[in-house]
Protein backbone atom coordinates (compact mmCIF):
# COMPACT_ATOMS: atom_id res chain seq x y z
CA UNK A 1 -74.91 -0.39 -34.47
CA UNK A 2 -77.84 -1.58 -32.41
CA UNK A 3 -76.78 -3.38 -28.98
CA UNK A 4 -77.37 -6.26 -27.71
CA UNK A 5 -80.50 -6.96 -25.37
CA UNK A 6 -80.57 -6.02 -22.13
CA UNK A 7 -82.26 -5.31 -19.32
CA UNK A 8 -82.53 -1.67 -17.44
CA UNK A 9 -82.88 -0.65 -13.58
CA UNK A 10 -82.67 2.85 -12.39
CA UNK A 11 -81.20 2.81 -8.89
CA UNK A 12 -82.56 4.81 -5.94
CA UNK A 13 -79.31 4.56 -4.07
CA UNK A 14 -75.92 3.31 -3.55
CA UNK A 15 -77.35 0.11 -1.77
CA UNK A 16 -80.13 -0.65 -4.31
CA UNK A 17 -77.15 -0.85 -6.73
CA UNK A 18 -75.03 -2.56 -5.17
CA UNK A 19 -77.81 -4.89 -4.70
CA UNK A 20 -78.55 -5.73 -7.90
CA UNK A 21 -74.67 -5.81 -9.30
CA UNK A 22 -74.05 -8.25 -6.24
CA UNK A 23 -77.33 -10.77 -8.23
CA UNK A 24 -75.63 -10.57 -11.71
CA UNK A 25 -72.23 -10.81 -12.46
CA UNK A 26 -72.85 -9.08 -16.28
CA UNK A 27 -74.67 -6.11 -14.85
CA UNK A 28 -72.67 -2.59 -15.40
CA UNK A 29 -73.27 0.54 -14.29
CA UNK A 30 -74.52 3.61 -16.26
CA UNK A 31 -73.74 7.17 -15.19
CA UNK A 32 -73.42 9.55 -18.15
CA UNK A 33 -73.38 7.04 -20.99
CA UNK A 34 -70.90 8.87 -23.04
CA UNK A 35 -68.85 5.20 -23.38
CA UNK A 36 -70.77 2.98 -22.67
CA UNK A 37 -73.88 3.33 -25.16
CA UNK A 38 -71.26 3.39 -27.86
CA UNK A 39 -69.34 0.27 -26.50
CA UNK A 40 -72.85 -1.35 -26.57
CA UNK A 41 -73.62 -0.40 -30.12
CA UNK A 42 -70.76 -1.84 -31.03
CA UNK A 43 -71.41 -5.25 -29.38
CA UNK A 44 -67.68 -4.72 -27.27
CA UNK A 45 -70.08 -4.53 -24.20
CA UNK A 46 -72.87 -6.64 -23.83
CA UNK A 47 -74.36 -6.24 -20.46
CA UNK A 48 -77.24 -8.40 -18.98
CA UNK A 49 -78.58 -5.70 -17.26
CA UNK A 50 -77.61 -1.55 -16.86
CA UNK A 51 -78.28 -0.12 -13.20
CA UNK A 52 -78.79 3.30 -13.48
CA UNK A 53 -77.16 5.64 -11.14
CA UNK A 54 -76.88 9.33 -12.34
CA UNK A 55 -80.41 10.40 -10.29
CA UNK A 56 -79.21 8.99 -6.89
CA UNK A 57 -78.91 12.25 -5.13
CA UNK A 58 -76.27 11.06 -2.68
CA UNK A 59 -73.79 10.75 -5.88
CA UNK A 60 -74.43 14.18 -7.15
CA UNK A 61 -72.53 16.65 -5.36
CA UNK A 62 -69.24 18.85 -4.78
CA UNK A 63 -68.27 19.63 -1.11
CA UNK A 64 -65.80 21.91 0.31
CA UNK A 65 -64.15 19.60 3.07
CA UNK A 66 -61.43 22.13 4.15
CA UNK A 67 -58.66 20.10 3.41
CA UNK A 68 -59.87 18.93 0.06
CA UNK A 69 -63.25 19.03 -2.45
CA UNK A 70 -65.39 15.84 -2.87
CA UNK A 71 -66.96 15.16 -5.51
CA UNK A 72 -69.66 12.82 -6.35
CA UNK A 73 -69.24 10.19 -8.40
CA UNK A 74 -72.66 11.42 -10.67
CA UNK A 75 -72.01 14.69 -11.36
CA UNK A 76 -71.19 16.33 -14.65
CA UNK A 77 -68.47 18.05 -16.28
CA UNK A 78 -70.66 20.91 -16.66
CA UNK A 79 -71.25 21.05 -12.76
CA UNK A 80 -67.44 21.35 -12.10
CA UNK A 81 -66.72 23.38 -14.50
CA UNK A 82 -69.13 26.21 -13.42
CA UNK A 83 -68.92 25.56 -9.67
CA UNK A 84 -67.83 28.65 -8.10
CA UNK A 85 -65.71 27.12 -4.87
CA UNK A 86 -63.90 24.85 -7.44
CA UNK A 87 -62.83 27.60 -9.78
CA UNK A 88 -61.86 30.32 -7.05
CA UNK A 89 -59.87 27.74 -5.48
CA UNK A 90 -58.89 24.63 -7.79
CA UNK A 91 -59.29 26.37 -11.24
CA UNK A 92 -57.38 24.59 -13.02
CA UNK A 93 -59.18 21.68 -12.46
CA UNK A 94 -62.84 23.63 -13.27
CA UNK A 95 -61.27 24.62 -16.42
CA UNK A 96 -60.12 21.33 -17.68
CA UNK A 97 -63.39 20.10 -16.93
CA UNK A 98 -64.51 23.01 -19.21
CA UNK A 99 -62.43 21.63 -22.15
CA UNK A 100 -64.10 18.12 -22.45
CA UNK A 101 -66.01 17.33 -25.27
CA UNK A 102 -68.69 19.87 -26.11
CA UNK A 103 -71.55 21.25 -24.12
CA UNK A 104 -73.57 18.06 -24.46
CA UNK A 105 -71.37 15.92 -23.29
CA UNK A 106 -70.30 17.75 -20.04
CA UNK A 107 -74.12 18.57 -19.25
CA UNK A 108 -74.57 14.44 -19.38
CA UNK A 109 -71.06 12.64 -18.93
CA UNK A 110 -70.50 12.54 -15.46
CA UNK A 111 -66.64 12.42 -13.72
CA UNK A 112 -67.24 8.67 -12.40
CA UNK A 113 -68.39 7.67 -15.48
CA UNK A 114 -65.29 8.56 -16.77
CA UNK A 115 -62.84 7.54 -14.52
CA UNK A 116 -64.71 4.36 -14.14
CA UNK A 117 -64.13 3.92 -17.81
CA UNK A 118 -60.39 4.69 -18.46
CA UNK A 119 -60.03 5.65 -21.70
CA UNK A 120 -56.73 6.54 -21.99
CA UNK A 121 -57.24 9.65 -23.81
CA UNK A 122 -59.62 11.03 -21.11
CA UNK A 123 -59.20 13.92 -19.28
CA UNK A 124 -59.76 13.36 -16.13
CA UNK A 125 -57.09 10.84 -14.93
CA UNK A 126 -54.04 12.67 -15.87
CA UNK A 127 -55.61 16.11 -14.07
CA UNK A 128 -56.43 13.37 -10.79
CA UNK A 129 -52.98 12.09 -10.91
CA UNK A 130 -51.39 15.66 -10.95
CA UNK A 131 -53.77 16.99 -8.46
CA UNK A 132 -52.62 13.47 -6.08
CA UNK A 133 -56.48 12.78 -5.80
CA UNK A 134 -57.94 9.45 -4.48
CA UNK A 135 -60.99 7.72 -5.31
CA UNK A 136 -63.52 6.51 -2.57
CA UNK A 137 -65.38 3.28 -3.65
CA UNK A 138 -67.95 1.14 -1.93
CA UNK A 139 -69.47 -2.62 -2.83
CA UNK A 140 -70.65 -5.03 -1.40
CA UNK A 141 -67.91 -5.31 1.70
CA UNK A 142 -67.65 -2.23 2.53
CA UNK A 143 -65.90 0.89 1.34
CA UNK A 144 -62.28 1.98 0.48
CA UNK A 145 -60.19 4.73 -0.99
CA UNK A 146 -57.66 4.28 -4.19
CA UNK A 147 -54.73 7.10 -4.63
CA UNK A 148 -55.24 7.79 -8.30
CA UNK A 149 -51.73 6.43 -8.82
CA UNK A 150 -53.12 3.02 -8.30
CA UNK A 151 -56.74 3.71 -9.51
CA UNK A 152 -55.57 3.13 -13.52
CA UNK A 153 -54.09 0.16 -14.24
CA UNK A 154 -54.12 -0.71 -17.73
CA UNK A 155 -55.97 -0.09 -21.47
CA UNK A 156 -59.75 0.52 -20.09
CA UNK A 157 -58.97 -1.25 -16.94
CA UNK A 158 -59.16 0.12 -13.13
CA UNK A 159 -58.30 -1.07 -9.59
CA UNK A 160 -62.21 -1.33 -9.43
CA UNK A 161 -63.14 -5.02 -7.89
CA UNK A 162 -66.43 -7.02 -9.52
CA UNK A 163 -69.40 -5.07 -7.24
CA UNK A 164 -67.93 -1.76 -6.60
CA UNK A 165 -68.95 1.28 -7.52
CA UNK A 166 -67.28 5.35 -7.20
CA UNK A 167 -69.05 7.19 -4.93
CA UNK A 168 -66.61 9.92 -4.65
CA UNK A 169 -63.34 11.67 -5.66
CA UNK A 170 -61.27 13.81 -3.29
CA UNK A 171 -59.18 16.70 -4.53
CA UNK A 172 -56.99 18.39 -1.92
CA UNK A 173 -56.96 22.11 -1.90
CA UNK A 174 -53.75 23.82 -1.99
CA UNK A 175 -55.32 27.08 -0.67
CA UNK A 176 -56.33 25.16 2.85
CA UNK A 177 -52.47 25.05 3.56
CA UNK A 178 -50.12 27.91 4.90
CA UNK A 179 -48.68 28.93 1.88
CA UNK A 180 -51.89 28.81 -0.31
CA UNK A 181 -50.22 30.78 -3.19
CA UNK A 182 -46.87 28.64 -3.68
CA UNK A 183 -48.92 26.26 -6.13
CA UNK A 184 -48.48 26.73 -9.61
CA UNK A 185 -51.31 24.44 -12.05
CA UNK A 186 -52.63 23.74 -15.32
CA UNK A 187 -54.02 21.50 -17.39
CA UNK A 188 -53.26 21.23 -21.43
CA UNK A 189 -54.05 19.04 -24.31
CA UNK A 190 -53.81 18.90 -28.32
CA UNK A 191 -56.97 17.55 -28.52
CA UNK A 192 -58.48 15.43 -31.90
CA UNK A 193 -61.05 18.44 -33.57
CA UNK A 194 -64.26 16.13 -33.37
CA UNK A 195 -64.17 14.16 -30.25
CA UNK A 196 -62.05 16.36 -28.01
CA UNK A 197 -60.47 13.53 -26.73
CA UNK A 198 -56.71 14.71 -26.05
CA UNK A 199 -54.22 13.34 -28.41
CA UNK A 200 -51.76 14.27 -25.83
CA UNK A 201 -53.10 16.17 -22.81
CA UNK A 202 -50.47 16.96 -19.71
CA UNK A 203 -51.28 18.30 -15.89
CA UNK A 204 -48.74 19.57 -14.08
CA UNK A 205 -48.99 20.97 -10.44
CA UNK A 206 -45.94 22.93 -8.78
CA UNK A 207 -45.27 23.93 -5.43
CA UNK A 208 -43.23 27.08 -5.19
CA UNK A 209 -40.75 28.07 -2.43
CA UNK A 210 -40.86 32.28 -2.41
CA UNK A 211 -37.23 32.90 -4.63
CA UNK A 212 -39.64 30.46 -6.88
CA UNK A 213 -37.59 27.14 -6.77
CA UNK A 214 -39.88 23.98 -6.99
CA UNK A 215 -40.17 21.90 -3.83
CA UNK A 216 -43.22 19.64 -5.45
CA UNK A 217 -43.36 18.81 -8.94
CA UNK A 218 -46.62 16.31 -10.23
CA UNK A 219 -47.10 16.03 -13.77
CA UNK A 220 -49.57 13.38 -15.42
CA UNK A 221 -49.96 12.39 -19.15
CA UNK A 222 -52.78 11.41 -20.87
CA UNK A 223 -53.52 10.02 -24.51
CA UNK A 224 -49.69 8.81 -24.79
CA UNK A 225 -49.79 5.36 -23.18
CA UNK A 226 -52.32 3.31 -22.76
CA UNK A 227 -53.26 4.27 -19.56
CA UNK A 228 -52.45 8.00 -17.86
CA UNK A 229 -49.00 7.93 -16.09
CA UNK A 230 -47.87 9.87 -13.25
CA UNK A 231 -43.92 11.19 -15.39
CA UNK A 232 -42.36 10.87 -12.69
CA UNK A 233 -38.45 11.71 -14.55
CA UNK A 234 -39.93 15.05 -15.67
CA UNK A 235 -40.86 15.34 -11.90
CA UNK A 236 -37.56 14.37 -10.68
CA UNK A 237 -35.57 17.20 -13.07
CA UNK A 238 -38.05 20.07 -11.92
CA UNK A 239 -37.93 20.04 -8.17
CA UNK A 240 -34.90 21.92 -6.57
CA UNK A 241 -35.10 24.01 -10.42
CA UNK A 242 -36.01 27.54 -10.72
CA UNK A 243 -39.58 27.47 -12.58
CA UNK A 244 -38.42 28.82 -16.45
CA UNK A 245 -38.57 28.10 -19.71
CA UNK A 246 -35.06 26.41 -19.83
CA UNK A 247 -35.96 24.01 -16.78
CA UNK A 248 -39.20 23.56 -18.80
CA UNK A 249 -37.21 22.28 -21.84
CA UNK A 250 -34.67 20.22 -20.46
CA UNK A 251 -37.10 18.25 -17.59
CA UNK A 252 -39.51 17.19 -20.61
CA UNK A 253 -36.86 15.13 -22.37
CA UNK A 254 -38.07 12.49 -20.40
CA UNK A 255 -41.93 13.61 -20.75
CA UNK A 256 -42.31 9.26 -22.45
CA UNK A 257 -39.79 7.89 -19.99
CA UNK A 258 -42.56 6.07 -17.75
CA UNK A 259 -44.80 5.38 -21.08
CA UNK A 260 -44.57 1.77 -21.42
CA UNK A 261 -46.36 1.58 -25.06
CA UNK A 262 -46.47 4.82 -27.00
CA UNK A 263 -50.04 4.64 -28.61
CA UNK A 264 -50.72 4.92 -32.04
CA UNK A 265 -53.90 4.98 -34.55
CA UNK A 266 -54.84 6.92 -37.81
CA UNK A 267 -54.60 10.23 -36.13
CA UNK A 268 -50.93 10.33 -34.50
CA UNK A 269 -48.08 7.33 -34.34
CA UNK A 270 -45.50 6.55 -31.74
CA UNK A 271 -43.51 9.01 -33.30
CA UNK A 272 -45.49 12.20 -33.10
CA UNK A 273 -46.83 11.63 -29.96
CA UNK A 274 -43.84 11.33 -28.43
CA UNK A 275 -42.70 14.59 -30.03
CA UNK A 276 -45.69 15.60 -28.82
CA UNK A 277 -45.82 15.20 -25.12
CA UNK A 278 -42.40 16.64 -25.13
CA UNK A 279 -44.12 20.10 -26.63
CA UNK A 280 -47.19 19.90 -24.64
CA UNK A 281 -45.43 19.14 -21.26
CA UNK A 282 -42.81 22.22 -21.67
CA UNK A 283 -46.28 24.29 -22.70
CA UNK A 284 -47.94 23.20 -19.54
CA UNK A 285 -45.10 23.83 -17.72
CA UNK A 286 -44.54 27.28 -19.16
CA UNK A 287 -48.31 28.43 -18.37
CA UNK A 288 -47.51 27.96 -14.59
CA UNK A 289 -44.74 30.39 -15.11
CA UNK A 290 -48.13 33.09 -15.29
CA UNK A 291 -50.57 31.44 -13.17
């Protein structure tokens, strides 16, 4: 359990790292820690050289754009979760920042960090995939912006190029458009009792049309396959559906439809996880039914 060596920079700002990861082709980024450290420990990472970026102020913040809430690439789990403009008007995505890991992790691990990372039993990228968020990244030429759906790519792996970093994720705000209170969202997960890491976690975001029929249906999976998936069949039987409990139960048949490998390990096998996205997408669905 003790690393490799390695050498360690704390960055001033987006440039000064970019700087350095543009010199050494091994060097990788530390935010939070949370995944990395332990990769390291492990000798599954083995960097040359970790850039520090969690003090560079221009990373750590959340902004109310109007249209949608940026959020820096440094800042914590904790800071989402208790920041009042994101839980008056995205709760749902305050409170499933409130369910990751335990105190000390969401006071250090930061949402970059995370995202960055991939683990496919994170949080984060299924609630960024049902909340149709996009990542903003800069390196070395320039800057660009991902749509989650083609920010996760694989087991651990990201659209991120060699030399970029996340400076920023954008959430749109359904209460910015004219019918503010026709979205319907939530985010849950049966999550494994010591790391809180979801076993299966599901976030589903509804538009409603006022008799309560569903014109937009996104619902994301996490901790099923080995990356989070956008299911895009349970999508397809919800919209034009009156939001129940029987449209619940009949559009999460296909809740593993878009999972290309099932995951399996110790805790859960193919088999009971995909009896249990089934149960976990008809309970996510239910809960919008009393948003």
């Amino acid at each position: 359990m003790i690393p490799a060596s390695f050498d360690y920079k704390r960055a001033s700002s987006v440039a000064e790292a970019l700087d350095i990861l543009k010199g050494d082709g091994d060097a990788k980024i530390l935010a939070g820690g949370h995944s990395l450290i332990p990769a390291m420990k492990l000798r599954l990472s083995q960097p040359s050289v970790l850039v520090d970026i969690a003090k560079i102020p221009e990373l750590n913040f959340i902004r109310d754009r109007g249209k949608y809430f940026a959020i820096g690439a440094a800042t914590t789990h904790g800071a989402v979760a208790a920041h009042k403009s994101v839980n008056a008007k995205l709760w749902w995505v305050a409170n499933a920042a409130s369910m990751i890991g335990d105190v000390q992790v969401r006071n250090a691990g930061t949402i970059g960090g995370a995202i960055a990372h991939a683990d496919p039993a994170s949080d984060w990228p299924a609630v960024l995939l049902a909340a149709n968020a996009s990542i903003k990244v800069e390196g070395t030429n320039g800057s660009r912006v991902i749509a989650a759906q083609d920010f996760f790519t694989g087991f651990f792996m990201t659209a991120l190029e060699e030399g970029e970093i996340i400076t920023e994720i954008h959430i749109p705000d359904p209460t910015s458009s004219d019918t503010p209170d026709s979205w319907r969202s939530t985010y849950q997960k049966f999550a494994q009792p010591a790391s809180r890491f979801a076993i299966v976690g599901c976030a589903v975001n509804l538009q409603l049309s006022a008799d309560g029929t569903i014109e937009q249906a996104y619902v994301a999976f996490n901790g099923v396959d080995s990356k989070a998936y956008r299911a895009t069949s349970v999508e397809e039987a919800l919209v034009g559906r009156t939001l129940s409990d029987e449209t619940a139960a009949g559009a999460c048949d296909g809740a593993t439809a878009q999972a290309e490998l099932i995951m399996s390990d110790h805790y859960a096998d193919e088999v009971y996880r995909e009896h249990l996205a089934k149960v976990i997408c008809k309970r996510a669905i239910s809960a919008c039914m009393y948003d």
